[in-house]
Every structure is written in structure tokens, then in C-alpha cells.
PDB file of N, CA and C in Angstrom:
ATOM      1  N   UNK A   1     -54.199 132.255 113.752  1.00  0.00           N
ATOM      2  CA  UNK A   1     -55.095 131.168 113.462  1.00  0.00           C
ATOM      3  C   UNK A   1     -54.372 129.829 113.556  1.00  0.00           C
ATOM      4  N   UNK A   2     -55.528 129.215 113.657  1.00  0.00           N
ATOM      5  CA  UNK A   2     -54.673 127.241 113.917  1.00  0.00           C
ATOM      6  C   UNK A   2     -54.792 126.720 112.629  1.00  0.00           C
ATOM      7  N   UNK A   3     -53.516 126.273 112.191  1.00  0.00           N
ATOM      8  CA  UNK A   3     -54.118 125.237 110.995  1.00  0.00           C
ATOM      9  C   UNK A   3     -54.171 124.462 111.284  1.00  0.00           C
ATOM     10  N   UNK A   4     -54.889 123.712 110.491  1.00  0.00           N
ATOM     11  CA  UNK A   4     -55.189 121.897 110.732  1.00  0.00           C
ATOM     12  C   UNK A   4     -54.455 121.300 109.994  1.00  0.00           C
ATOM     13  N   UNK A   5     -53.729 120.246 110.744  1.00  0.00           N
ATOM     14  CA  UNK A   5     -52.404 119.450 110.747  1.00  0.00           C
ATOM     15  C   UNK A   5     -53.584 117.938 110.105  1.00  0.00           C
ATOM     16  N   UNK A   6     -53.405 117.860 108.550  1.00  0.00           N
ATOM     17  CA  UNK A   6     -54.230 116.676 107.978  1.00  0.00           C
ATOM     18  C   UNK A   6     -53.425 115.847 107.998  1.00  0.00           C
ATOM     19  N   UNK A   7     -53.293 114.445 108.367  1.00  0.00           N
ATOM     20  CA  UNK A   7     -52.589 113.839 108.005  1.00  0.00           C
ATOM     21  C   UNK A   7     -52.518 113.067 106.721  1.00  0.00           C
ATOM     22  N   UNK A   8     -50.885 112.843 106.196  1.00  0.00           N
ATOM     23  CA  UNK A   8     -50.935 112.681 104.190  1.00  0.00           C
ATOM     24  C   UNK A   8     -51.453 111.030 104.387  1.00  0.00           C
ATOM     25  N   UNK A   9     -51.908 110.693 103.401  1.00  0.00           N
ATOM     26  CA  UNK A   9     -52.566 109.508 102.586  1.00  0.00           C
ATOM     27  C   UNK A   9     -50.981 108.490 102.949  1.00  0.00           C
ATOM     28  N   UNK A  10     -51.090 107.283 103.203  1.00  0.00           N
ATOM     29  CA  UNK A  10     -50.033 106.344 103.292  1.00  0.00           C
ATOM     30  C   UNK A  10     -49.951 106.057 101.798  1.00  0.00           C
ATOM     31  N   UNK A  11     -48.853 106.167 101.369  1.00  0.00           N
ATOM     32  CA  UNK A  11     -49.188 105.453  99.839  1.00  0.00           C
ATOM     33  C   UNK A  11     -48.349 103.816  99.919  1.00  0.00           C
ATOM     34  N   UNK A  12     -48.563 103.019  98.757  1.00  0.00           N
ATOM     35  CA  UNK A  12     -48.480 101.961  99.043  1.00  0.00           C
ATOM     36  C   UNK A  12     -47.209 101.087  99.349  1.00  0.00           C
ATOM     37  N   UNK A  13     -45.784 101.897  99.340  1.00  0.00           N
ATOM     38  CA  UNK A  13     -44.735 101.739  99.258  1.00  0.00           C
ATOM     39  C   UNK A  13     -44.490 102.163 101.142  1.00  0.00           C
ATOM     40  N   UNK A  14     -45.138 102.837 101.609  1.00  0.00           N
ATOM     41  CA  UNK A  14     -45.152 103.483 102.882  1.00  0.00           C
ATOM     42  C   UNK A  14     -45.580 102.319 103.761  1.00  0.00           C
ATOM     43  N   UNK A  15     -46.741 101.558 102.902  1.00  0.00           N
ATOM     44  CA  UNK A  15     -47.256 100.843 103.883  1.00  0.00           C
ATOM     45  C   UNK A  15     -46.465  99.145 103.586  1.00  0.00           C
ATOM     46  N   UNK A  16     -46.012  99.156 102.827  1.00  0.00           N
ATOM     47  CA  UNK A  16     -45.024  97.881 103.210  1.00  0.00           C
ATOM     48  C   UNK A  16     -44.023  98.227 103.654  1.00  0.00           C
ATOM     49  N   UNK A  17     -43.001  99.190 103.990  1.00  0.00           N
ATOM     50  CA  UNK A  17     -42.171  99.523 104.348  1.00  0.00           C
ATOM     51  C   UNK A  17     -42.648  99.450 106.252  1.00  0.00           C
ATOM     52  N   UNK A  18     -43.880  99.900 106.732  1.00  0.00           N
ATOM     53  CA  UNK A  18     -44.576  99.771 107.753  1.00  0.00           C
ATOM     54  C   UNK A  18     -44.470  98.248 108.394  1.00  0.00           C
ATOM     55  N   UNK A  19     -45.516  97.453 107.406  1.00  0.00           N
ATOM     56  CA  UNK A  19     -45.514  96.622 107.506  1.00  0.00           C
ATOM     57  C   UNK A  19     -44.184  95.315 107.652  1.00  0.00           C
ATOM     58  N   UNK A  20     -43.307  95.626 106.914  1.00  0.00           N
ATOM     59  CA  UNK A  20     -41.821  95.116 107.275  1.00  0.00           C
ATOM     60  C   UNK A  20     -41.003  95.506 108.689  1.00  0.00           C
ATOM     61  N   UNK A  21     -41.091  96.792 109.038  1.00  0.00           N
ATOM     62  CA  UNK A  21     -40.661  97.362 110.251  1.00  0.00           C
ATOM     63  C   UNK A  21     -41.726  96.452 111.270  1.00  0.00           C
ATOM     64  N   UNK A  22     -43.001  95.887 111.397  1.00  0.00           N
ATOM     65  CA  UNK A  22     -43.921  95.379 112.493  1.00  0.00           C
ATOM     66  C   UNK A  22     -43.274  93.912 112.660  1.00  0.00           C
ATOM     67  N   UNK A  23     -42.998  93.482 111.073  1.00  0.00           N
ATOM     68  CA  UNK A  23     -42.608  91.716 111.035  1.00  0.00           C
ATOM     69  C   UNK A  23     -41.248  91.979 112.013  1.00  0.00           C
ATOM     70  N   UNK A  24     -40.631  92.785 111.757  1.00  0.00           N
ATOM     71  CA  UNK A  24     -39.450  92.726 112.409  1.00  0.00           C
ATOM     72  C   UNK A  24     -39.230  92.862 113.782  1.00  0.00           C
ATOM     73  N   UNK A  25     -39.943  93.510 114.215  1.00  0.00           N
ATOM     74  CA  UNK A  25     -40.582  94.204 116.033  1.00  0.00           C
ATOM     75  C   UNK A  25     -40.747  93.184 116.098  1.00  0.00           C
ATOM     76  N   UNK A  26     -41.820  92.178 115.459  1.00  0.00           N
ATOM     77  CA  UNK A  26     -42.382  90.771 115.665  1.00  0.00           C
ATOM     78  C   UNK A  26     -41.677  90.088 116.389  1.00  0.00           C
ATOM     79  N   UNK A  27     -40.322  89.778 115.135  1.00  0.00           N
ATOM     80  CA  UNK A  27     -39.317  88.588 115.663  1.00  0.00           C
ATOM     81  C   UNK A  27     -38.808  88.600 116.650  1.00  0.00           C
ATOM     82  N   UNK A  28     -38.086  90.457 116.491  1.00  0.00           N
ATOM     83  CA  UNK A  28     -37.191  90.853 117.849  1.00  0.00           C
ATOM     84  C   UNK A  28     -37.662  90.428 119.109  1.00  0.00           C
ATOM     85  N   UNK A  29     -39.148  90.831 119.277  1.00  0.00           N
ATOM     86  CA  UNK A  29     -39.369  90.535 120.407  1.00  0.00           C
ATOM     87  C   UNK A  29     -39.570  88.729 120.972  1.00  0.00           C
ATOM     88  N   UNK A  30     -39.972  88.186 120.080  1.00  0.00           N
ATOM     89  CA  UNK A  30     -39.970  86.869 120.308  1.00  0.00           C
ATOM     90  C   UNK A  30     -38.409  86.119 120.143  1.00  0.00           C
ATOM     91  N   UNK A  31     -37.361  86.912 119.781  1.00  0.00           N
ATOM     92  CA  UNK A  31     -36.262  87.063 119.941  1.00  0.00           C
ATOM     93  C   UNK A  31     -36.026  86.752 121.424  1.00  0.00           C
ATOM     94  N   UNK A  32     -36.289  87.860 121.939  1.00  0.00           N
ATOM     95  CA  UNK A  32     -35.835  88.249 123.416  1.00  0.00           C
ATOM     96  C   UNK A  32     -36.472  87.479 124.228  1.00  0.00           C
ATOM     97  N   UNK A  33     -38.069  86.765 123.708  1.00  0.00           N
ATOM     98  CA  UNK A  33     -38.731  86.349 124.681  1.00  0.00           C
ATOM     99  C   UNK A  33     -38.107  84.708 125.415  1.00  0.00           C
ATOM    100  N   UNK A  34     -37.000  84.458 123.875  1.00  0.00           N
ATOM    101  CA  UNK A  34     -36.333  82.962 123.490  1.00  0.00           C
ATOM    102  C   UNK A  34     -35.156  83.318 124.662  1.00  0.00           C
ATOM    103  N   UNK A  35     -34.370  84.290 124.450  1.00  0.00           N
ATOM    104  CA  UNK A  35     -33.363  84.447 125.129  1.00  0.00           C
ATOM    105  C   UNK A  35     -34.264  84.814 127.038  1.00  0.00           C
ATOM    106  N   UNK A  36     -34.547  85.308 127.092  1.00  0.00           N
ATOM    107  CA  UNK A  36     -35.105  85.437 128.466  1.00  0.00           C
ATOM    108  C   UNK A  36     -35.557  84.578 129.464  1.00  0.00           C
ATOM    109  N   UNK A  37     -36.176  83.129 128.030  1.00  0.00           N
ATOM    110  CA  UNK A  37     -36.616  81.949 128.695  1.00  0.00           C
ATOM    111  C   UNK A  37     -35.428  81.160 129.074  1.00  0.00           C
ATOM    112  N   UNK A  38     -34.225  81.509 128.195  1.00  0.00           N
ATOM    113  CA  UNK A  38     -32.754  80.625 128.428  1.00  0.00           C
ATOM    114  C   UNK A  38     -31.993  81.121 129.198  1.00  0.00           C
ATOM    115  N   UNK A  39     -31.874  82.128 129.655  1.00  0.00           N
ATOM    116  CA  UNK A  39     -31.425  82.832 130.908  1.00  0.00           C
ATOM    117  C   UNK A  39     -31.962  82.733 132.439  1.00  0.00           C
ATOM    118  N   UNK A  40     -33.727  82.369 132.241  1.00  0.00           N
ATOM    119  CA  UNK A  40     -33.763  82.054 133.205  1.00  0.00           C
ATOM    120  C   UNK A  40     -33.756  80.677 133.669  1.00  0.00           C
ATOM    121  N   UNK A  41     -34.020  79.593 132.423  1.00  0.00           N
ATOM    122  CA  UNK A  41     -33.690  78.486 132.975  1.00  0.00           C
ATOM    123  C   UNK A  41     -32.164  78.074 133.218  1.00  0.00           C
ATOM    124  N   UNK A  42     -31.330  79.160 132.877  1.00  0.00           N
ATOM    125  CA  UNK A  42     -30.069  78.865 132.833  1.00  0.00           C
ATOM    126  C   UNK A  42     -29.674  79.263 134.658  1.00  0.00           C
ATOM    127  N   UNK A  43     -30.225  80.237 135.190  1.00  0.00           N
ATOM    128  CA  UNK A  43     -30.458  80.875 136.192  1.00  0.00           C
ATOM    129  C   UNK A  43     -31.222  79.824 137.238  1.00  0.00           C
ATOM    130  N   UNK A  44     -31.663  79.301 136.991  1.00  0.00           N
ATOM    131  CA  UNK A  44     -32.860  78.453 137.766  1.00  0.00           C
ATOM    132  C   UNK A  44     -31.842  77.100 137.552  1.00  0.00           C
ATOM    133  N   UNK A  45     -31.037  76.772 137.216  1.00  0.00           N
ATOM    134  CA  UNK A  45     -30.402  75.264 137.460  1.00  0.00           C
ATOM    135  C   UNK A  45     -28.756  75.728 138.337  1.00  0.00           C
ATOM    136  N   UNK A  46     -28.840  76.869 137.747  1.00  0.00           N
ATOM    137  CA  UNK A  46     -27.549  77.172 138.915  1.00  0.00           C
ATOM    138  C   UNK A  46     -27.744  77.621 140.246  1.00  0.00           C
ATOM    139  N   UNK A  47     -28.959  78.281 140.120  1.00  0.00           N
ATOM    140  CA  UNK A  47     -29.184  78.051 142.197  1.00  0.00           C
ATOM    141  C   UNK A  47     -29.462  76.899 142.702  1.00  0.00           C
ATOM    142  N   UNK A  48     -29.792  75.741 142.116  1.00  0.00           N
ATOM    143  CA  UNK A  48     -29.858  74.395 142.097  1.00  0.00           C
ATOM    144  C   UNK A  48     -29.128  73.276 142.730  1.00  0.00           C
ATOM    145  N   UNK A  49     -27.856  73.681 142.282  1.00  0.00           N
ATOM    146  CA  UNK A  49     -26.678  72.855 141.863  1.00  0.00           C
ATOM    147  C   UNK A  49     -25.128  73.687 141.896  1.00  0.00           C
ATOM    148  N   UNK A  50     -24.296  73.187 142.574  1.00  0.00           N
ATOM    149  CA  UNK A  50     -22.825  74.331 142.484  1.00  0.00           C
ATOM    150  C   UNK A  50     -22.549  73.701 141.141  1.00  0.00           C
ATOM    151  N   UNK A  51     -21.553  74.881 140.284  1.00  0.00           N
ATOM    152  CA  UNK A  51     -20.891  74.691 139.334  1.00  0.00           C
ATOM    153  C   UNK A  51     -19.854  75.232 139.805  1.00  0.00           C
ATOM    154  N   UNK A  52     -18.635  74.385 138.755  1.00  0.00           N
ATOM    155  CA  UNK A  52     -17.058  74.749 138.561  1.00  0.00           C
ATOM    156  C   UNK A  52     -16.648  74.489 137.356  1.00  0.00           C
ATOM    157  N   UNK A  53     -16.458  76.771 136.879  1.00  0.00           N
ATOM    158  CA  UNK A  53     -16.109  76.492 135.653  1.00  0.00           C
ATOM    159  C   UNK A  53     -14.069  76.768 135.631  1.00  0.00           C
ATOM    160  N   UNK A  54     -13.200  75.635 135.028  1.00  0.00           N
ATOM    161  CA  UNK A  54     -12.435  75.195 134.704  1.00  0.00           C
ATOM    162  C   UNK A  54     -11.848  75.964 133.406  1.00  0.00           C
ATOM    163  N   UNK A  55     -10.885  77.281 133.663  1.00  0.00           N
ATOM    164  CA  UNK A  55     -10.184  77.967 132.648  1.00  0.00           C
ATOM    165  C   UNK A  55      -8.409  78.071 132.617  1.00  0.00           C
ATOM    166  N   UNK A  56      -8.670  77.853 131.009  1.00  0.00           N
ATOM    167  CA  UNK A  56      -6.954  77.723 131.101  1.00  0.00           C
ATOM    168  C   UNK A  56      -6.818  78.944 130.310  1.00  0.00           C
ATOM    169  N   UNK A  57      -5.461  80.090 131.801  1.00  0.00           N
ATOM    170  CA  UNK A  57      -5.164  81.026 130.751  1.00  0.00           C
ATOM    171  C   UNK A  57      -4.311  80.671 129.810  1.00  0.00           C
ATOM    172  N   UNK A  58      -4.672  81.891 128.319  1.00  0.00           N
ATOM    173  CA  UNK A  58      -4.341  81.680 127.020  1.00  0.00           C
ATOM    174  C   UNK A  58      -2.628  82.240 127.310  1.00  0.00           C
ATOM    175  N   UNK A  59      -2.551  82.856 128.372  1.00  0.00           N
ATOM    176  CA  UNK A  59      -0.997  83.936 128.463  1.00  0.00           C
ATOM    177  C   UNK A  59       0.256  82.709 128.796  1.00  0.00           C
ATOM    178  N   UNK A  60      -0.548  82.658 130.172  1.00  0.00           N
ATOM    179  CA  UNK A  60       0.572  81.650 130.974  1.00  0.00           C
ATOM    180  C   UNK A  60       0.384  79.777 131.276  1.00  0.00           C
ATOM    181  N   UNK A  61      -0.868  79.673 130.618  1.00  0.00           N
ATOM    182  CA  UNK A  61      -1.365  78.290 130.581  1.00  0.00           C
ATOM    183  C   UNK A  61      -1.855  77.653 132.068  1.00  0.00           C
ATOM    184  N   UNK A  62      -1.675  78.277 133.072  1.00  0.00           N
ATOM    185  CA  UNK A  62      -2.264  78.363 134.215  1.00  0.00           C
ATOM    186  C   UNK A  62      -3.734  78.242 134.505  1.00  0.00           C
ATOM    187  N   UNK A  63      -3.899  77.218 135.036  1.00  0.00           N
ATOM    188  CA  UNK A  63      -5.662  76.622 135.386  1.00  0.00           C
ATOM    189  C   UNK A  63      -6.162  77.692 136.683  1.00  0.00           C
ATOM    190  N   UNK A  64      -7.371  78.361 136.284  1.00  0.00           N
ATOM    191  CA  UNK A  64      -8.015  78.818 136.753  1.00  0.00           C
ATOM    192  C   UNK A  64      -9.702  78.133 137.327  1.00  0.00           C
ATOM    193  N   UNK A  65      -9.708  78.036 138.404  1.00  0.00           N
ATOM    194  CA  UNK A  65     -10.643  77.339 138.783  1.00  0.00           C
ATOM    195  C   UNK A  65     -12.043  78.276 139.486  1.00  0.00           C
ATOM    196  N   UNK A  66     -13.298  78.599 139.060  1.00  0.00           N
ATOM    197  CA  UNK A  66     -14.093  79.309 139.608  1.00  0.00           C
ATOM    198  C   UNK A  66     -15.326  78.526 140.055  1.00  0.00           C
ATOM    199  N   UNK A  67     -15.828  78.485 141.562  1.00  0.00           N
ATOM    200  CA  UNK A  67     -16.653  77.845 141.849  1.00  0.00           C
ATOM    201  C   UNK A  67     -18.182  78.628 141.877  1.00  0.00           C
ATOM    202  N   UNK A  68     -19.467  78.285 141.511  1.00  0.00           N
ATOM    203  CA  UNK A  68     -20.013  79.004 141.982  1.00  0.00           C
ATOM    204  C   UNK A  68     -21.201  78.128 142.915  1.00  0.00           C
ATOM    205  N   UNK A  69     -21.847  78.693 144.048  1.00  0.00           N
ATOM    206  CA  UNK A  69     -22.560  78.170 144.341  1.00  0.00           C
ATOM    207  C   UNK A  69     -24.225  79.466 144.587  1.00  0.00           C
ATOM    208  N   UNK A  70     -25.246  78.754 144.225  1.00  0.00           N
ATOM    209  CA  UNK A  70     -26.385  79.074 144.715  1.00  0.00           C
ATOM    210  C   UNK A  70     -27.341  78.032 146.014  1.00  0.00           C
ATOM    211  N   UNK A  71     -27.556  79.580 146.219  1.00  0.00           N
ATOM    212  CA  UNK A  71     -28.595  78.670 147.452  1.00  0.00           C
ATOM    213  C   UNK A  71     -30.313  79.142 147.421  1.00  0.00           C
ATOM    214  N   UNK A  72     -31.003  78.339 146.767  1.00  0.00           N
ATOM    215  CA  UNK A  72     -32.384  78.434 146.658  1.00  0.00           C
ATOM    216  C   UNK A  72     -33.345  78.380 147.445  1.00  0.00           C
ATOM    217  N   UNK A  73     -34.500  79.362 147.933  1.00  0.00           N
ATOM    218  CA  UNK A  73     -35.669  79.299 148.729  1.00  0.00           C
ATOM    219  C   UNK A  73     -36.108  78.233 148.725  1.00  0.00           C
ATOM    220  N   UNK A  74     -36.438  77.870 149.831  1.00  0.00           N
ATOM    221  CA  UNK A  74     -37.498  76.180 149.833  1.00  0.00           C
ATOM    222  C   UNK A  74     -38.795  77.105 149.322  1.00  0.00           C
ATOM    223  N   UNK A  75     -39.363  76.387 148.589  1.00  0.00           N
ATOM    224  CA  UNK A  75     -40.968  76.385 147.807  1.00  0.00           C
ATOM    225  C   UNK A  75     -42.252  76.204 148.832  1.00  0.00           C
ATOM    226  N   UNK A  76     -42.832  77.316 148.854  1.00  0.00           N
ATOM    227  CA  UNK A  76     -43.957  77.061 149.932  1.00  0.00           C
ATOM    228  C   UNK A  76     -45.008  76.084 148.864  1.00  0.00           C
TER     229      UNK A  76
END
């Protein structure tokens, strides 16, 4: 025979505990949505424009120089 799988009553400690886990999904994701928007505008000014980022190693004090360049689609 099948039993029937009831599901238990939320009691009220269950459901703020719920409810705290959603606020948090909340943020995270509007988290990511913050970082995603800064990555791509960070992304979108460097195909733009060459950069040169300027590092001094910490070992030998020696300047390290890295250029980068992007090259962007013309915009129909």
C-alpha cells in the first residue's frame, strides 16, 4: 500500500527562519546584480580605451609594465 506523505504544519519558528533565508537570497542576489553591473561597465570602458597597468615587484623592486588594449565593434 501507498502512504500518504502529509506534509507537517510550519510552526512559527520554521517560518521565520524561512523567511530570513528569502531576505538573504534577496540581498545576495541584488548583491551579484551590483557586482555584474561593475564588471560590465568595468569591461565596457576597457574595450574603449588602452590601459597600462604599472607594477612594482615586491621581491626585486623591478617595474613591470602591462598594456592592455581592446578593440570594440562599431555600433550599428
Amino acid at each position: 500500500m501507498v502512504e500518504e506523505n502529509n506534509p507537517t504544519p510550519v510552526t512559527q519558528e520554521q517560518g521565520v527562519d524561512i523567511e530570513n533565508i528569502k531576505r538573504r537570497l534577496d540581498m545576495l542576489d541584488q548583491r551579484l546584480d551590483n557586482i555584474d553591473s561593475m564588471v560590465t561597465a568595468v569591461a565596457e570602458r576597457v574595450m574603449s580605451q588602452p590601459i597600462t597597468l604599472n607594477i612594482t615587484c615586491p621581491h626585486c623592486g623591478s617595474n613591470i609594465e602591462i598594456a592592455i588594449i581592446g578593440t570594440r565593434k562599431p555600433k550599428k
